[in-house]
PDB file of N, CA and C in Angstrom:
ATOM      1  N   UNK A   1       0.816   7.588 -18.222  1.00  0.00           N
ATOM      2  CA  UNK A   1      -0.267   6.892 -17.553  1.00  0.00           C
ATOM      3  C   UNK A   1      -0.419   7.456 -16.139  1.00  0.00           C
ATOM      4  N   UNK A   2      -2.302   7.508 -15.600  1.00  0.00           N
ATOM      5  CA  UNK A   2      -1.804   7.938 -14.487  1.00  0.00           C
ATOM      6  C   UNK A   2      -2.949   7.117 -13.604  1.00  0.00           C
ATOM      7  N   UNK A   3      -2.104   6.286 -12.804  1.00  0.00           N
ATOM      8  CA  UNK A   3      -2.666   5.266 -12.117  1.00  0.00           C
ATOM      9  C   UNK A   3      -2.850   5.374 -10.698  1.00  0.00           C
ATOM     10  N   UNK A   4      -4.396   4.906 -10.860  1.00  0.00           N
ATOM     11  CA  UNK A   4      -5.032   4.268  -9.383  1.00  0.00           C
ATOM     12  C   UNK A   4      -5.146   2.721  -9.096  1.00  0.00           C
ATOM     13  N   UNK A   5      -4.672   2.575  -8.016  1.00  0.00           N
ATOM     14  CA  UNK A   5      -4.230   1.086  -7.341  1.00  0.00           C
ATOM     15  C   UNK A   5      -5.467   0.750  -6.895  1.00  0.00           C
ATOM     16  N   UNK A   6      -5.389  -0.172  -6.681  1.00  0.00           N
ATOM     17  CA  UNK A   6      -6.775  -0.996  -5.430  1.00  0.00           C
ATOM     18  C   UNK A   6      -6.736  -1.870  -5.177  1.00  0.00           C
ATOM     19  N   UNK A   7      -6.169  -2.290  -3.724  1.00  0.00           N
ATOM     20  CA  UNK A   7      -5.830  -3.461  -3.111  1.00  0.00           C
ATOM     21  C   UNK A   7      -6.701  -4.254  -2.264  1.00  0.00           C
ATOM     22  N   UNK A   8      -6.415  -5.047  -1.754  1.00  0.00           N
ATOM     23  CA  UNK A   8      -7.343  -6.032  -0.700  1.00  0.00           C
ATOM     24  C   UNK A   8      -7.057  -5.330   0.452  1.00  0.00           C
ATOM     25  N   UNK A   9      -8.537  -5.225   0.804  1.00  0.00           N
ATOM     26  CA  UNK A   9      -7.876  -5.173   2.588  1.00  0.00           C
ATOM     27  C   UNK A   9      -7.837  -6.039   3.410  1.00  0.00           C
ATOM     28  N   UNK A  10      -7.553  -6.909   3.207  1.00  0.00           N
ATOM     29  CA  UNK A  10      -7.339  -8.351   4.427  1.00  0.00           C
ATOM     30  C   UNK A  10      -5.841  -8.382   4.063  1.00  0.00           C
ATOM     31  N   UNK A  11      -5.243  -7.881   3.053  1.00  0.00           N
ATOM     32  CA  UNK A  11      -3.612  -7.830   3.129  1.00  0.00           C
ATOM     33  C   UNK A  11      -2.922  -6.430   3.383  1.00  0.00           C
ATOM     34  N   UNK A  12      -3.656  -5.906   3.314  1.00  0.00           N
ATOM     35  CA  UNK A  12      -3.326  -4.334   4.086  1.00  0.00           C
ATOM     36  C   UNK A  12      -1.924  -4.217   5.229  1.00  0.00           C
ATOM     37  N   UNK A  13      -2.353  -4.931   6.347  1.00  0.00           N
ATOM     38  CA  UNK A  13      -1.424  -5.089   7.091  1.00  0.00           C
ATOM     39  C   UNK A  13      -0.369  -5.022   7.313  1.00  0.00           C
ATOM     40  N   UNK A  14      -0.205  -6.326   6.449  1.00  0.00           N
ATOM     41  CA  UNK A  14       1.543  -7.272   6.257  1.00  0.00           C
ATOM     42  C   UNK A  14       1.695  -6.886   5.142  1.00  0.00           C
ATOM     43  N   UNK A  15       0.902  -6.084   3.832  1.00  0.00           N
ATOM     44  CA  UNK A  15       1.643  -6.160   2.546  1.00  0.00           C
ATOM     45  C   UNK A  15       1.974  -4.570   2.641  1.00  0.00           C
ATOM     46  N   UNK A  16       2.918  -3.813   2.464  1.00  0.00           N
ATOM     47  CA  UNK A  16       2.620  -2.343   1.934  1.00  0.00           C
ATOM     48  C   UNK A  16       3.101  -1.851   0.516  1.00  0.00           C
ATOM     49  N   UNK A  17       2.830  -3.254  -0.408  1.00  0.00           N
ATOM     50  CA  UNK A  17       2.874  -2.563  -2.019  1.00  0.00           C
ATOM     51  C   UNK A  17       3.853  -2.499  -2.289  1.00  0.00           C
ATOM     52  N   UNK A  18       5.497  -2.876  -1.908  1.00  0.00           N
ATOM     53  CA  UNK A  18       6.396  -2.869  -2.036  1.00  0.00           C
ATOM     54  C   UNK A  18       6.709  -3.506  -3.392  1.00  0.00           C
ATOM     55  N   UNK A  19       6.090  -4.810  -3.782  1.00  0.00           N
ATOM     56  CA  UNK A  19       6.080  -5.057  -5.061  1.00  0.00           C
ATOM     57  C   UNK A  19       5.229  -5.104  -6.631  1.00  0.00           C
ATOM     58  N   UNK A  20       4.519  -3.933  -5.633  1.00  0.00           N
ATOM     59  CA  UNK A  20       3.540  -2.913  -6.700  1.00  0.00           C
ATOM     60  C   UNK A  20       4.200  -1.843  -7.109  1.00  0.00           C
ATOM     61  N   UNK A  21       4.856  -1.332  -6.307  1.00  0.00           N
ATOM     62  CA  UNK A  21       5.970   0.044  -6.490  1.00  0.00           C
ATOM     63  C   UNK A  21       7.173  -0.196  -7.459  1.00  0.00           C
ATOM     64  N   UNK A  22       7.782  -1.683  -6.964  1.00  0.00           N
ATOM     65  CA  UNK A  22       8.562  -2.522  -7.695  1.00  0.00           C
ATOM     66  C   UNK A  22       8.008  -2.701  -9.434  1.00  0.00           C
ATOM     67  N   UNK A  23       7.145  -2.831  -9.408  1.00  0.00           N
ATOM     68  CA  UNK A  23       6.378  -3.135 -11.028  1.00  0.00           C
ATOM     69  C   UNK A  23       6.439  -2.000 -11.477  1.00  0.00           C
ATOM     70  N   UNK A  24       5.998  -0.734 -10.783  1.00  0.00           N
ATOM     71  CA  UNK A  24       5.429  -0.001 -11.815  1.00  0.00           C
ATOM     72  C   UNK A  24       7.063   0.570 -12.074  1.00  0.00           C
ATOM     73  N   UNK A  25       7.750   1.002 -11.315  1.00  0.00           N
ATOM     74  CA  UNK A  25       8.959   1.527 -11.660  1.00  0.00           C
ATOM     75  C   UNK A  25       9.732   0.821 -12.350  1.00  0.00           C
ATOM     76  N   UNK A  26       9.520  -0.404 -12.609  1.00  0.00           N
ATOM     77  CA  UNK A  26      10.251  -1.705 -13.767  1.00  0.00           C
ATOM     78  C   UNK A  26       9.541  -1.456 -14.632  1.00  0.00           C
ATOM     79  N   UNK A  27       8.138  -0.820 -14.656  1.00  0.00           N
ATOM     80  CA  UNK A  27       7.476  -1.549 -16.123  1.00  0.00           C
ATOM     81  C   UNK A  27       7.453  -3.099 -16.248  1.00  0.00           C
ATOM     82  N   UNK A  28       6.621  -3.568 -15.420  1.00  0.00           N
ATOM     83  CA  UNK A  28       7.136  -5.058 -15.755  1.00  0.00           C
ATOM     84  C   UNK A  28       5.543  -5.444 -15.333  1.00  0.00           C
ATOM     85  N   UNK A  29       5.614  -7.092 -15.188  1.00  0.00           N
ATOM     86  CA  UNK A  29       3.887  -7.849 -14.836  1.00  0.00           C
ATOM     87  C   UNK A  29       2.502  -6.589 -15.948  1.00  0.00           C
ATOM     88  N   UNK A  30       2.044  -6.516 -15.842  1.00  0.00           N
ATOM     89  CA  UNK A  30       0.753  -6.711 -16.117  1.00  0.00           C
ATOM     90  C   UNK A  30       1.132  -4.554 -16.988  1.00  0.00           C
ATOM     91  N   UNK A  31       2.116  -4.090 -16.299  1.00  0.00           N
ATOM     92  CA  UNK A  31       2.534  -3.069 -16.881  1.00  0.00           C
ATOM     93  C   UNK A  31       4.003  -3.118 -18.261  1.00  0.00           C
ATOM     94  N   UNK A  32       4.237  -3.601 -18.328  1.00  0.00           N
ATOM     95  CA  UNK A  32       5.619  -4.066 -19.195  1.00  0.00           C
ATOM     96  C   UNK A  32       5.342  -3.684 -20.815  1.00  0.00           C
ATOM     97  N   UNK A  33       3.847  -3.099 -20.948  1.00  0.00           N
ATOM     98  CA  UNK A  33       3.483  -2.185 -22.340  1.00  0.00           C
ATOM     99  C   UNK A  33       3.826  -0.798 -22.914  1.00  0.00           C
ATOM    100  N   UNK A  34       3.823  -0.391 -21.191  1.00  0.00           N
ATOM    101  CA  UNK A  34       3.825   0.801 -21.201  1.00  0.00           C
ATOM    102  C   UNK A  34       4.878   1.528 -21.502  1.00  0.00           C
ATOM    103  N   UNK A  35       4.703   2.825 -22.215  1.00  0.00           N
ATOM    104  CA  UNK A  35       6.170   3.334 -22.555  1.00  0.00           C
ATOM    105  C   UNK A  35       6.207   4.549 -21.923  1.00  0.00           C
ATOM    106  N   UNK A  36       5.067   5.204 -21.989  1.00  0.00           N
ATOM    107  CA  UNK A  36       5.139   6.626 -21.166  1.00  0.00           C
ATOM    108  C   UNK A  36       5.637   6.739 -19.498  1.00  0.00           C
ATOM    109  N   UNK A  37       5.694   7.627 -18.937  1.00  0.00           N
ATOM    110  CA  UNK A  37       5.981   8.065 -17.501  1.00  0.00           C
ATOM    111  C   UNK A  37       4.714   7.452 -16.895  1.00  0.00           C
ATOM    112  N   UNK A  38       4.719   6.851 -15.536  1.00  0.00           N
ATOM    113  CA  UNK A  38       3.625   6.204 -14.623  1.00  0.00           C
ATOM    114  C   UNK A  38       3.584   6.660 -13.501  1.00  0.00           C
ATOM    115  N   UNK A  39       2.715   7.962 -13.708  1.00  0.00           N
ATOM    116  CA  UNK A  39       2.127   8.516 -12.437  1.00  0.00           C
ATOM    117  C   UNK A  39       1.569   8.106 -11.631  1.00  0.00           C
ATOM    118  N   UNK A  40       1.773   7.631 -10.047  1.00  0.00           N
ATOM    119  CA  UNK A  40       0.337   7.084  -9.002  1.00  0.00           C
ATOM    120  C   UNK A  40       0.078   8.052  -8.508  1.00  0.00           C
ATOM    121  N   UNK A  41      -1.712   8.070  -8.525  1.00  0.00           N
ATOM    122  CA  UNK A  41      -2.303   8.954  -8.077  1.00  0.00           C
ATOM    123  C   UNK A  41      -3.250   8.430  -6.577  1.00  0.00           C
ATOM    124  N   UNK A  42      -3.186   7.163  -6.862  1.00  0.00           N
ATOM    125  CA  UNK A  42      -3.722   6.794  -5.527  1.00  0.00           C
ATOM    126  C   UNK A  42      -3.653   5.271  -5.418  1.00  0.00           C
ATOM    127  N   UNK A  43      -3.393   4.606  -4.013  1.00  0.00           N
ATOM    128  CA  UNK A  43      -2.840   3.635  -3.984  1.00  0.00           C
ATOM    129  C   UNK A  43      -4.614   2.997  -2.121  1.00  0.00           C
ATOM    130  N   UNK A  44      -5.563   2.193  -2.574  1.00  0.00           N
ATOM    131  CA  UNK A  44      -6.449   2.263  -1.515  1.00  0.00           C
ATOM    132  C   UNK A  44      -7.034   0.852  -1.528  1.00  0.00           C
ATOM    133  N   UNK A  45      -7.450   0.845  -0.227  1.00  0.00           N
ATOM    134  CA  UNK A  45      -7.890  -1.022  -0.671  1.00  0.00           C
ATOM    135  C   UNK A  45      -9.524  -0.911  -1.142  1.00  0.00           C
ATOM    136  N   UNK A  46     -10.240  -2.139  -1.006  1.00  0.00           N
ATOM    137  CA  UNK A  46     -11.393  -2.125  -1.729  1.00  0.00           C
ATOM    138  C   UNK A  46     -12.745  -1.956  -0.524  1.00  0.00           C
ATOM    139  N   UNK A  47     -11.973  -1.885   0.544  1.00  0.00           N
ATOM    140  CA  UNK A  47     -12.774  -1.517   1.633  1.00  0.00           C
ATOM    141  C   UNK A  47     -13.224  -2.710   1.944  1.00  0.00           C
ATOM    142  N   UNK A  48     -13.155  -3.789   1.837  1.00  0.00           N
ATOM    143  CA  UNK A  48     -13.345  -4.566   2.540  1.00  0.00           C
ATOM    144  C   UNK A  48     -14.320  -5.995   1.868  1.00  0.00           C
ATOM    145  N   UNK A  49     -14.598  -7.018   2.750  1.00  0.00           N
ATOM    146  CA  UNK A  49     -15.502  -8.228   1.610  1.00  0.00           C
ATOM    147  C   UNK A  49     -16.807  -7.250   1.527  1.00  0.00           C
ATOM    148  N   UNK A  50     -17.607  -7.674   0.843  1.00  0.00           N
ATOM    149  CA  UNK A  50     -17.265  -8.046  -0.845  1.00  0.00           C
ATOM    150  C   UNK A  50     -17.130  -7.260  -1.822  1.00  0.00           C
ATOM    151  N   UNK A  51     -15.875  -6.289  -1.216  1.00  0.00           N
ATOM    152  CA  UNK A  51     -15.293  -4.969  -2.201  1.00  0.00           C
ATOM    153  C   UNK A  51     -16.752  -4.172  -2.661  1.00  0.00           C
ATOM    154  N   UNK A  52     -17.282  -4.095  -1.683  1.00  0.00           N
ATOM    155  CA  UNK A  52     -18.608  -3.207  -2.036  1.00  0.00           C
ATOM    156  C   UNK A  52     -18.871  -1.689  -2.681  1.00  0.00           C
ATOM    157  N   UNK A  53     -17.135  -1.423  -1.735  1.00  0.00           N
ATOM    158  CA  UNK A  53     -17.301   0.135  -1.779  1.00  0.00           C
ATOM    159  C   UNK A  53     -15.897   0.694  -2.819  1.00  0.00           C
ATOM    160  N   UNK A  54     -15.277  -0.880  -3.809  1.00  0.00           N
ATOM    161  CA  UNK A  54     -14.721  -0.495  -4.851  1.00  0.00           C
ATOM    162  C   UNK A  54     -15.013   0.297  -5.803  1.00  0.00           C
ATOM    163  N   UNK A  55     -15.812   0.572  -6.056  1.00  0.00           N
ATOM    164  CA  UNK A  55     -16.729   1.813  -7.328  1.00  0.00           C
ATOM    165  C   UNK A  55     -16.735   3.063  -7.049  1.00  0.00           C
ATOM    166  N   UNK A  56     -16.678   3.186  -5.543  1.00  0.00           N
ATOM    167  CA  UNK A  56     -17.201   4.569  -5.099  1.00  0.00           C
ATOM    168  C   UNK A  56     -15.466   5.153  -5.003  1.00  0.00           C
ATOM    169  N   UNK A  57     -14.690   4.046  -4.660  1.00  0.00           N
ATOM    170  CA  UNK A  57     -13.024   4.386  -4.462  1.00  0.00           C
ATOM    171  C   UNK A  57     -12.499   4.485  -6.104  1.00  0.00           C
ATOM    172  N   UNK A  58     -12.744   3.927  -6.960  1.00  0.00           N
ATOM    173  CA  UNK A  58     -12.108   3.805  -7.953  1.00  0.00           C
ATOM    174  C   UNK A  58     -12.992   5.193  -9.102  1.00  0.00           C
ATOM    175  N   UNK A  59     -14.457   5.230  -8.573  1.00  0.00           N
ATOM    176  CA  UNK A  59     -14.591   6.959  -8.805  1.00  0.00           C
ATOM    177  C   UNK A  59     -13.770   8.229  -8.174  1.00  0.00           C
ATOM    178  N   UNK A  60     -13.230   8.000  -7.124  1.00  0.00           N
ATOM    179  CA  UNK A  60     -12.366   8.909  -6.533  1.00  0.00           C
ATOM    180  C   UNK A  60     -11.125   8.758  -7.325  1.00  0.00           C
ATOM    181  N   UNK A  61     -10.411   7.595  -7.243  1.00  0.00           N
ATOM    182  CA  UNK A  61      -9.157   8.368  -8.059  1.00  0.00           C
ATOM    183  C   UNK A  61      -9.463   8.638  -9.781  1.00  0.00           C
ATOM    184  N   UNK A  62     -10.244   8.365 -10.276  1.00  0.00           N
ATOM    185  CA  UNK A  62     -10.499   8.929 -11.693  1.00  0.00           C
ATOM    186  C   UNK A  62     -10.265  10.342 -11.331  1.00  0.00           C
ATOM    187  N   UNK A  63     -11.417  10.765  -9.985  1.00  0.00           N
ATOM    188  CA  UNK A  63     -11.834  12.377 -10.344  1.00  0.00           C
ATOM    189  C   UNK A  63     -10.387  12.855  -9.363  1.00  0.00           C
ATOM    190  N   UNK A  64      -9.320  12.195  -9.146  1.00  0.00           N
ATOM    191  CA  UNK A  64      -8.161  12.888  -8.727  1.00  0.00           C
ATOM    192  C   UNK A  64      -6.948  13.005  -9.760  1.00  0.00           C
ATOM    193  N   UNK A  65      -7.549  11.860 -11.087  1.00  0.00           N
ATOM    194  CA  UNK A  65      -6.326  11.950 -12.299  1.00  0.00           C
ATOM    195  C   UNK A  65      -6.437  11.144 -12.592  1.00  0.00           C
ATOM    196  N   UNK A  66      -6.697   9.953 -12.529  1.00  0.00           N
ATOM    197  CA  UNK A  66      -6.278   8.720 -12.831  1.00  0.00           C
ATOM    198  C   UNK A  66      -7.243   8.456 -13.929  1.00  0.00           C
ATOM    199  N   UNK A  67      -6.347   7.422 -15.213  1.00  0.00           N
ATOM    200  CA  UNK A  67      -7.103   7.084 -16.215  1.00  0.00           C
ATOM    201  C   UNK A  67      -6.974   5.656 -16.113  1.00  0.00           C
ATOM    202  N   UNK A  68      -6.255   4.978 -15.376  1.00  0.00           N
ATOM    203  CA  UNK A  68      -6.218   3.454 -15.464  1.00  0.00           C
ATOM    204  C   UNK A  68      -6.485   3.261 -13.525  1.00  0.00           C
ATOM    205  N   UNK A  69      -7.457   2.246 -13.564  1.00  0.00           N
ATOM    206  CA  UNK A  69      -7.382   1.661 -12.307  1.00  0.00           C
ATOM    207  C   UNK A  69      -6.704   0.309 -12.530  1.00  0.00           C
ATOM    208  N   UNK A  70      -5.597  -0.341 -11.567  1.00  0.00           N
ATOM    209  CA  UNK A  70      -4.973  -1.496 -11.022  1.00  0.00           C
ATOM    210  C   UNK A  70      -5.871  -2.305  -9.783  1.00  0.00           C
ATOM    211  N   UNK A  71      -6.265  -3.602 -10.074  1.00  0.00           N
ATOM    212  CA  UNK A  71      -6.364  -4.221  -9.499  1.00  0.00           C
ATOM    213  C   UNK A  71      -5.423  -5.105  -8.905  1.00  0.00           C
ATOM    214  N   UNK A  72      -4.821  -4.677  -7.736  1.00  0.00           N
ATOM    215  CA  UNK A  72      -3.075  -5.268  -7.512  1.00  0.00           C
ATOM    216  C   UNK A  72      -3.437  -6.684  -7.514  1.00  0.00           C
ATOM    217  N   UNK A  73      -2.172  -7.421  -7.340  1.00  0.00           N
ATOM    218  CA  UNK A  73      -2.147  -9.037  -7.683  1.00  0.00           C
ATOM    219  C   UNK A  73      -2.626  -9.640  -6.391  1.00  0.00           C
ATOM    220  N   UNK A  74      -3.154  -9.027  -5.365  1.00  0.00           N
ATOM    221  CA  UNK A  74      -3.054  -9.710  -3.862  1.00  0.00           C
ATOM    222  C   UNK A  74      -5.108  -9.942  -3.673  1.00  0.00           C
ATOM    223  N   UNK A  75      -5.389  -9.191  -5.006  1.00  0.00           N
ATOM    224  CA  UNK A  75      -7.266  -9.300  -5.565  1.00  0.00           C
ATOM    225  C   UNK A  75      -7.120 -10.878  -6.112  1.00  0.00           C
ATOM    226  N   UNK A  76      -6.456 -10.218  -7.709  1.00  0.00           N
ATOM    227  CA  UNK A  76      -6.728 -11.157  -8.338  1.00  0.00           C
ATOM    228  C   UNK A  76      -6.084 -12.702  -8.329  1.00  0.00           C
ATOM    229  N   UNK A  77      -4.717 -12.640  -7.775  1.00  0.00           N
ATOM    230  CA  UNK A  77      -4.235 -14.115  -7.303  1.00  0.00           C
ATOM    231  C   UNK A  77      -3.858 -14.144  -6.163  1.00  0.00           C
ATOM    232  N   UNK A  78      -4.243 -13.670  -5.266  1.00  0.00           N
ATOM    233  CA  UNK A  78      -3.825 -14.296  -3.978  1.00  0.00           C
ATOM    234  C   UNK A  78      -2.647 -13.364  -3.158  1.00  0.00           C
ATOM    235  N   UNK A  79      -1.681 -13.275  -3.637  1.00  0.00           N
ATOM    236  CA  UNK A  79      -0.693 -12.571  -3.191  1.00  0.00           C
ATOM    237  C   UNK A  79      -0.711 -11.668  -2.116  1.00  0.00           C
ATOM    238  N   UNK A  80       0.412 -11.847  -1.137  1.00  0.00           N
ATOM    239  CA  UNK A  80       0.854 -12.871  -0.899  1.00  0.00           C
ATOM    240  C   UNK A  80       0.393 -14.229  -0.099  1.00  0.00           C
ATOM    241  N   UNK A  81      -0.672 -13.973   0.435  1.00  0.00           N
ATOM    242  CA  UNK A  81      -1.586 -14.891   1.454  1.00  0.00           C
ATOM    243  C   UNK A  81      -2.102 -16.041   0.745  1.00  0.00           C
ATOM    244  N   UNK A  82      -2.270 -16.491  -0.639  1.00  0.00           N
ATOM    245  CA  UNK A  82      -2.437 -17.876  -1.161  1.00  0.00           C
ATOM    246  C   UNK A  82      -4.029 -17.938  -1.430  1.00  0.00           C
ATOM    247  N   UNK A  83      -4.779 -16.667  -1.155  1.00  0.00           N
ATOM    248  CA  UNK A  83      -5.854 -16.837  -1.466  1.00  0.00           C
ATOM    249  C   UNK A  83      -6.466 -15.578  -2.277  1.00  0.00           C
ATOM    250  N   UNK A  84      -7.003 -15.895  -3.359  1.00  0.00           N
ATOM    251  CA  UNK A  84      -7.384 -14.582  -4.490  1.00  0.00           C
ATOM    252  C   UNK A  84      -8.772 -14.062  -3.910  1.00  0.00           C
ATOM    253  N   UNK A  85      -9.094 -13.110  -3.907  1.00  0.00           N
ATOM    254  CA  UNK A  85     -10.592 -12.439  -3.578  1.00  0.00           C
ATOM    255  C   UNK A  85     -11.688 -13.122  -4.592  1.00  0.00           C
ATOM    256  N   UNK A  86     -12.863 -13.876  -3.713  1.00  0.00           N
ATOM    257  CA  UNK A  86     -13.597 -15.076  -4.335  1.00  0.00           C
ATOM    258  C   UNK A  86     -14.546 -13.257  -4.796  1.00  0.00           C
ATOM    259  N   UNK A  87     -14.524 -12.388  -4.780  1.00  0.00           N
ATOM    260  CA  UNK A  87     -15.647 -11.414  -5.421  1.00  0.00           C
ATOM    261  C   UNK A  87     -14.788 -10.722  -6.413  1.00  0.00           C
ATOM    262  N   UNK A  88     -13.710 -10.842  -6.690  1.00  0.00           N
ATOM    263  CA  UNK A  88     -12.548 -10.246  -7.684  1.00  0.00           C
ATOM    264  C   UNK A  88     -13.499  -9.731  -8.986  1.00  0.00           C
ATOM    265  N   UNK A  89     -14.109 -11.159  -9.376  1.00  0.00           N
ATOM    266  CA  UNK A  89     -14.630 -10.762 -10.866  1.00  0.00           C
ATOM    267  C   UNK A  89     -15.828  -9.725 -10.874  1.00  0.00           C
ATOM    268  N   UNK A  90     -16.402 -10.368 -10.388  1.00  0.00           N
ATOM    269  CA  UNK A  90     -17.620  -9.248 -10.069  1.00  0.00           C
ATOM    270  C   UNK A  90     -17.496  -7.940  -9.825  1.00  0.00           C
ATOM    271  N   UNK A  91     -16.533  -7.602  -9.246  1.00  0.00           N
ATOM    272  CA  UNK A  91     -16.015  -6.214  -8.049  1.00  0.00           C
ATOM    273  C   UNK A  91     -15.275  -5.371  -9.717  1.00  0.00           C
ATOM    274  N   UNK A  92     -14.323  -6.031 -10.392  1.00  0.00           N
ATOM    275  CA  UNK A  92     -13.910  -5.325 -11.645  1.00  0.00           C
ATOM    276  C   UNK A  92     -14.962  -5.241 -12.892  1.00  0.00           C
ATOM    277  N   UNK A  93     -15.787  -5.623 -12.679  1.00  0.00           N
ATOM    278  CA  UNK A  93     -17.192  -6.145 -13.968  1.00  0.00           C
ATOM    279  C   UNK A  93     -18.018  -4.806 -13.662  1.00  0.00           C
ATOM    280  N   UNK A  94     -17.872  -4.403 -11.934  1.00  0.00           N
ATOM    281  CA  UNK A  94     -18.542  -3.544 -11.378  1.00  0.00           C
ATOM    282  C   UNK A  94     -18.328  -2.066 -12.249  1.00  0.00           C
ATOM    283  N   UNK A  95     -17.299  -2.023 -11.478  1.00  0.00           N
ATOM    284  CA  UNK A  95     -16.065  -0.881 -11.472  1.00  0.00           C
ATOM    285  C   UNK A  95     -15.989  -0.295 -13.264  1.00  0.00           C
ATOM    286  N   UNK A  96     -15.707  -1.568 -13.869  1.00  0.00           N
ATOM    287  CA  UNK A  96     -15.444  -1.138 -15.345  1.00  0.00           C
ATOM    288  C   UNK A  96     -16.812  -0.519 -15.774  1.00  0.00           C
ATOM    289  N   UNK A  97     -18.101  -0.968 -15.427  1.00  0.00           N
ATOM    290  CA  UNK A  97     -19.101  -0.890 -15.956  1.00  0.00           C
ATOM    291  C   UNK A  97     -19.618   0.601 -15.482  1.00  0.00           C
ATOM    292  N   UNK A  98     -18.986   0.811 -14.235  1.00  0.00           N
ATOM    293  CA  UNK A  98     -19.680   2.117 -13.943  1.00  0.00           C
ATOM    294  C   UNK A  98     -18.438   3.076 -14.467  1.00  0.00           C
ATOM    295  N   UNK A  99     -17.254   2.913 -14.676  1.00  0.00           N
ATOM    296  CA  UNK A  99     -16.413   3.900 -15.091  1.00  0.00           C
ATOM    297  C   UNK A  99     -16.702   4.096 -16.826  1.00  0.00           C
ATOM    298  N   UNK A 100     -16.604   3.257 -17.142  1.00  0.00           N
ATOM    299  CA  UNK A 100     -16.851   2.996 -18.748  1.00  0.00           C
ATOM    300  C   UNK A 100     -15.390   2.862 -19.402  1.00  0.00           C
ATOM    301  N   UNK A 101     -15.383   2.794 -20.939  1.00  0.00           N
ATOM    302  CA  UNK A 101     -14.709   2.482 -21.713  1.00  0.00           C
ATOM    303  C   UNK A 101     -13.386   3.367 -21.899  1.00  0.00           C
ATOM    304  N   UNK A 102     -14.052   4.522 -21.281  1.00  0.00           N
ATOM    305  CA  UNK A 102     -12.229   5.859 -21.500  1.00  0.00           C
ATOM    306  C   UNK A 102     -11.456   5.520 -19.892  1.00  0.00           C
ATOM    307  N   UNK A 103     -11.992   4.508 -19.375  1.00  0.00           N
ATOM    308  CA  UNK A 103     -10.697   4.318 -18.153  1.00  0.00           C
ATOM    309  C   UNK A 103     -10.307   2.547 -18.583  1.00  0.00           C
ATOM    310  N   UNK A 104      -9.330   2.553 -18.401  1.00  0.00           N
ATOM    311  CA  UNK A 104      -8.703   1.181 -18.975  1.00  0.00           C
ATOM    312  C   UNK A 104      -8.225   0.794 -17.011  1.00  0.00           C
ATOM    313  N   UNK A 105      -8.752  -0.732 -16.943  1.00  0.00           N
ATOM    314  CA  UNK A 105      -8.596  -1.569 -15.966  1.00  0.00           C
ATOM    315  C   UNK A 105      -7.573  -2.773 -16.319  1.00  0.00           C
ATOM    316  N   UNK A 106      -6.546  -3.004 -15.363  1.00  0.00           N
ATOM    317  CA  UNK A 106      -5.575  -3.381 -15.315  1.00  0.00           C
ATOM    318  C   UNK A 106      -6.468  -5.019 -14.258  1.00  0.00           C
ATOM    319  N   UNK A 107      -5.956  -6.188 -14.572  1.00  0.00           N
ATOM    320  CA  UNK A 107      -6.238  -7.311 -13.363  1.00  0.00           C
ATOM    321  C   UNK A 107      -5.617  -7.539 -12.472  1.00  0.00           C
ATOM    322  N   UNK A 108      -4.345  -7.125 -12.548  1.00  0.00           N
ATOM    323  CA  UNK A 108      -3.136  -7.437 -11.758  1.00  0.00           C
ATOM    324  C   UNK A 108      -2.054  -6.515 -11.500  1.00  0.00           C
ATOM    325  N   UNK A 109      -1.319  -6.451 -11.259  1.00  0.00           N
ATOM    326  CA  UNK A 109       0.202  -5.774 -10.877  1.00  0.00           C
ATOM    327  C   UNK A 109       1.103  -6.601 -11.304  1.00  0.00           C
ATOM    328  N   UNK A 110       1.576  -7.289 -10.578  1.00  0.00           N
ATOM    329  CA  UNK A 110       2.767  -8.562 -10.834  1.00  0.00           C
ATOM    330  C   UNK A 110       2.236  -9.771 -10.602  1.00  0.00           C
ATOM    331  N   UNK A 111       3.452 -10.638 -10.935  1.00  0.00           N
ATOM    332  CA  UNK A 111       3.470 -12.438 -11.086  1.00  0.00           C
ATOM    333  C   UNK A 111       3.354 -12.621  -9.934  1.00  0.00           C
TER     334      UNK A 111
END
């Protein structure tokens, strides 16, 4: 597998993926299927509310390798700040729709 991340940027800051790095090298949360080797090819936030410029980032790491984009857990539930990105759904509805069906989208990272 060779994966592109995409995080929030309002947790940018204080988070640096430490338990995104943690997952993928466990195989575990939202990866725990996988059996092959898990390449990251790019690890970027969504640029900001209302992840506008997620499509144009998640076209970049396709055209750098990547066949799966991650939506880390700090989008879709909150993590660690207690609040999930209120444009989450939309922003991956986006993304999937303009990448299409040969890139597989992930919702999360970890618990």
């Amino acid at each position: 597998m060779k994966l592109g991340l995409i995080r929030c940027k309002e947790t940018e800051n204080f988070c640096p993926g430490t338990r995104d790095f943690q997952t993928i090298k466990e195989k575990s949360g939202a990866l725990s299927y996988v059996k092959e080797d898990i390449e990251i090819i790019g690890f970027i936030d969504c640029g900001g509310c209302p992840g506008k410029v997620a499509i144009l980032r998640a076209r970049e790491l396709v055209k750098r390798g990547a066949d799966t984009i991650a939506f880390t857990s700090c989008i879709g539930k909150g993590t660690p700040i207690g609040y999930p990105c209120p444009f989450a759904k939309k922003m991956k509805e986006l993304v999937k729709k303009d990448l299409g069906e040969k890139i597989q989208i992930l919702d999360y990272t970890h618990e």
